[in-house]
Protein backbone atom coordinates (compact mmCIF):
# COMPACT_ATOMS: atom_id res chain seq x y z
CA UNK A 1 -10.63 12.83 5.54
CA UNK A 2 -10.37 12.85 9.87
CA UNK A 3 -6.82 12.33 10.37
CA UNK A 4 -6.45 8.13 11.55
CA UNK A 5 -4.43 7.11 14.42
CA UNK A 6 -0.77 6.35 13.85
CA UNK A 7 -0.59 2.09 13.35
CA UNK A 8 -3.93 2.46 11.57
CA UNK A 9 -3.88 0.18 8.45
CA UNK A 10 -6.05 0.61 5.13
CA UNK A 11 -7.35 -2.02 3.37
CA UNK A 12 -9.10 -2.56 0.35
CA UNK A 13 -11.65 -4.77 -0.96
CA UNK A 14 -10.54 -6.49 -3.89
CA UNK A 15 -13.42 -6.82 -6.34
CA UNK A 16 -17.01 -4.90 -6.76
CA UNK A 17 -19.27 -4.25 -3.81
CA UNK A 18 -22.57 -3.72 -3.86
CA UNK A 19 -22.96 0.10 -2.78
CA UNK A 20 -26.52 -0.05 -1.26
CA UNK A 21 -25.02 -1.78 1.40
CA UNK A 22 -24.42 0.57 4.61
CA UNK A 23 -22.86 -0.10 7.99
CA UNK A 24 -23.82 -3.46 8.95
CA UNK A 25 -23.82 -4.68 5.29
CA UNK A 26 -19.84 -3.58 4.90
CA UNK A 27 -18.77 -4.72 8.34
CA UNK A 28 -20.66 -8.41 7.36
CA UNK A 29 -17.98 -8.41 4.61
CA UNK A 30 -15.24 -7.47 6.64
CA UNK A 31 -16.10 -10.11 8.98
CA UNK A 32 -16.87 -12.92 6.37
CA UNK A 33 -14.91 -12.04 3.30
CA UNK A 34 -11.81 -10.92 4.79
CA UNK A 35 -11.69 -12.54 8.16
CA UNK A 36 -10.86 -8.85 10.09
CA UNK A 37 -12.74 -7.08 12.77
CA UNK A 38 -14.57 -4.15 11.55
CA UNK A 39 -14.35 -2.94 15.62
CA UNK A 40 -10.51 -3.31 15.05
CA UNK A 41 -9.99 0.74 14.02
CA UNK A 42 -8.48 -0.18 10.85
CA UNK A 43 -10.23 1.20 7.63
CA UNK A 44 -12.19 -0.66 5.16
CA UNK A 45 -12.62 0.46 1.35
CA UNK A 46 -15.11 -0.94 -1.23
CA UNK A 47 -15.69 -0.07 -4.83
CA UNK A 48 -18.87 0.29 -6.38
CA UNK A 49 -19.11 -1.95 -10.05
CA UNK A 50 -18.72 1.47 -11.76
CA UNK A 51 -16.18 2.45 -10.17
CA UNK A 52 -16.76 5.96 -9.69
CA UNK A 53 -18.09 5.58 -5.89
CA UNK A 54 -16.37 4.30 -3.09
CA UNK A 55 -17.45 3.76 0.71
CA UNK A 56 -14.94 3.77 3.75
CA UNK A 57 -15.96 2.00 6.77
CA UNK A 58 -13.82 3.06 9.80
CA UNK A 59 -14.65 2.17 13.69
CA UNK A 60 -13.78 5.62 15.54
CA UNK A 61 -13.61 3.98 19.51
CA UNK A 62 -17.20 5.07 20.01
CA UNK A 63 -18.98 4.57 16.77
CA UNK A 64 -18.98 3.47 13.22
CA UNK A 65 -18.38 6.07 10.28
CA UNK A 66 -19.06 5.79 6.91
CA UNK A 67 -17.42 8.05 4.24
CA UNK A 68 -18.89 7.73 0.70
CA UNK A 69 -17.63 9.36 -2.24
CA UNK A 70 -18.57 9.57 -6.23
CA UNK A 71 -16.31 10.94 -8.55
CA UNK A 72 -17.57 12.80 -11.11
CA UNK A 73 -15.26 12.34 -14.14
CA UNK A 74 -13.14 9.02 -13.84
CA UNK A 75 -12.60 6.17 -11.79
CA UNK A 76 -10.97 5.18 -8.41
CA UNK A 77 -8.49 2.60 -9.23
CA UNK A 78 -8.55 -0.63 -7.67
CA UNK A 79 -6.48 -4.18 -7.76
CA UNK A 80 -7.54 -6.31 -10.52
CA UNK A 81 -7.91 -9.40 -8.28
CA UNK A 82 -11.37 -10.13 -7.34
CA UNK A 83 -11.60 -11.63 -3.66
CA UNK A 84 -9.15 -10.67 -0.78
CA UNK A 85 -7.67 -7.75 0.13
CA UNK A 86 -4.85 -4.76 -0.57
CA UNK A 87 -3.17 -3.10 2.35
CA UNK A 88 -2.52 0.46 1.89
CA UNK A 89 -0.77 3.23 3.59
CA UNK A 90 -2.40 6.45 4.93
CA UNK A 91 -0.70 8.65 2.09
CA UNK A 92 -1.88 5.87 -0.47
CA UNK A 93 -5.78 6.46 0.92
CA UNK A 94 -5.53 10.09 0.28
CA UNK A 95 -4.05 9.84 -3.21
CA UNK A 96 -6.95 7.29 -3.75
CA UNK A 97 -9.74 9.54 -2.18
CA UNK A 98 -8.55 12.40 -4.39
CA UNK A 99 -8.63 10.21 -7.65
CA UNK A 100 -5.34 9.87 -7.73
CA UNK A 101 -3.44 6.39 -9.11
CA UNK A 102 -1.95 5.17 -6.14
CA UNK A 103 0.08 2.59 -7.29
CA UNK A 104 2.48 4.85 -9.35
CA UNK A 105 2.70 7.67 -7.70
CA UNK A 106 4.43 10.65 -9.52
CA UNK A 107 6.89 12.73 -7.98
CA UNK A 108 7.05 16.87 -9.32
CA UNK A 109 10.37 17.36 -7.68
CA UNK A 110 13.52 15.39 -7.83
CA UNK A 111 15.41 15.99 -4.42
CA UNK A 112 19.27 17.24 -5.63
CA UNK A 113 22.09 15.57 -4.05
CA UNK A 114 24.36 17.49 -2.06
């Protein structure tokens, strides 16, 4: 993904979205559903009902992009609530983009302690 500014935040939203929905569509939900600014520059996920596609809505400065991914084997993993919204960190929305769990992370290295 386009490297985000520094103080960028993530969020997701909690529950299925429909994914014909495109730019104005997603940014109505940001707006009604989770009372943010989709001008703000932070970055908006929704899940499909399958939840093997996503869609990332992200306001650049001078335009509106929209990212949309399908997995092909699994599912992106999402909060189990159904309205409202998760805030994420930037490392948390690559693990997620990459089909990763994000919520338990697991490390391959153990730092040793000097």
């Amino acid at each position: 993904m386009i490297g985000l500014p520094a103080g960028t935040r993530v969020w997701l939203a909690a529950g299925a979205t429909d994914m014909r929905r495109g730019f104005d569509g997603l940014a109505a939900i940001v707006q009604m559903k989770l009372c943010e600014d989709p001008f703000s520059g932070h970055v908006f996920v929704f899940r499909g009902r399958k939840g093997d596609r996503i869609k990332v809505l992200w306001w650049s400065g001078d335009g509106m992009c929209l990212l949309a991914k399908r997995l092909e084997q699994g599912r992106f993993v999402w909060p189990g609530a159904e309205s409202g919204a998760v805030h994420l960190t930037q490392a948390q929305l690559a693990m997620l983009l990459e089909g990763i769990d994000w919520r338990r992370p697991v490390r391959t290295h153990k730092p040793t302690q000097i």
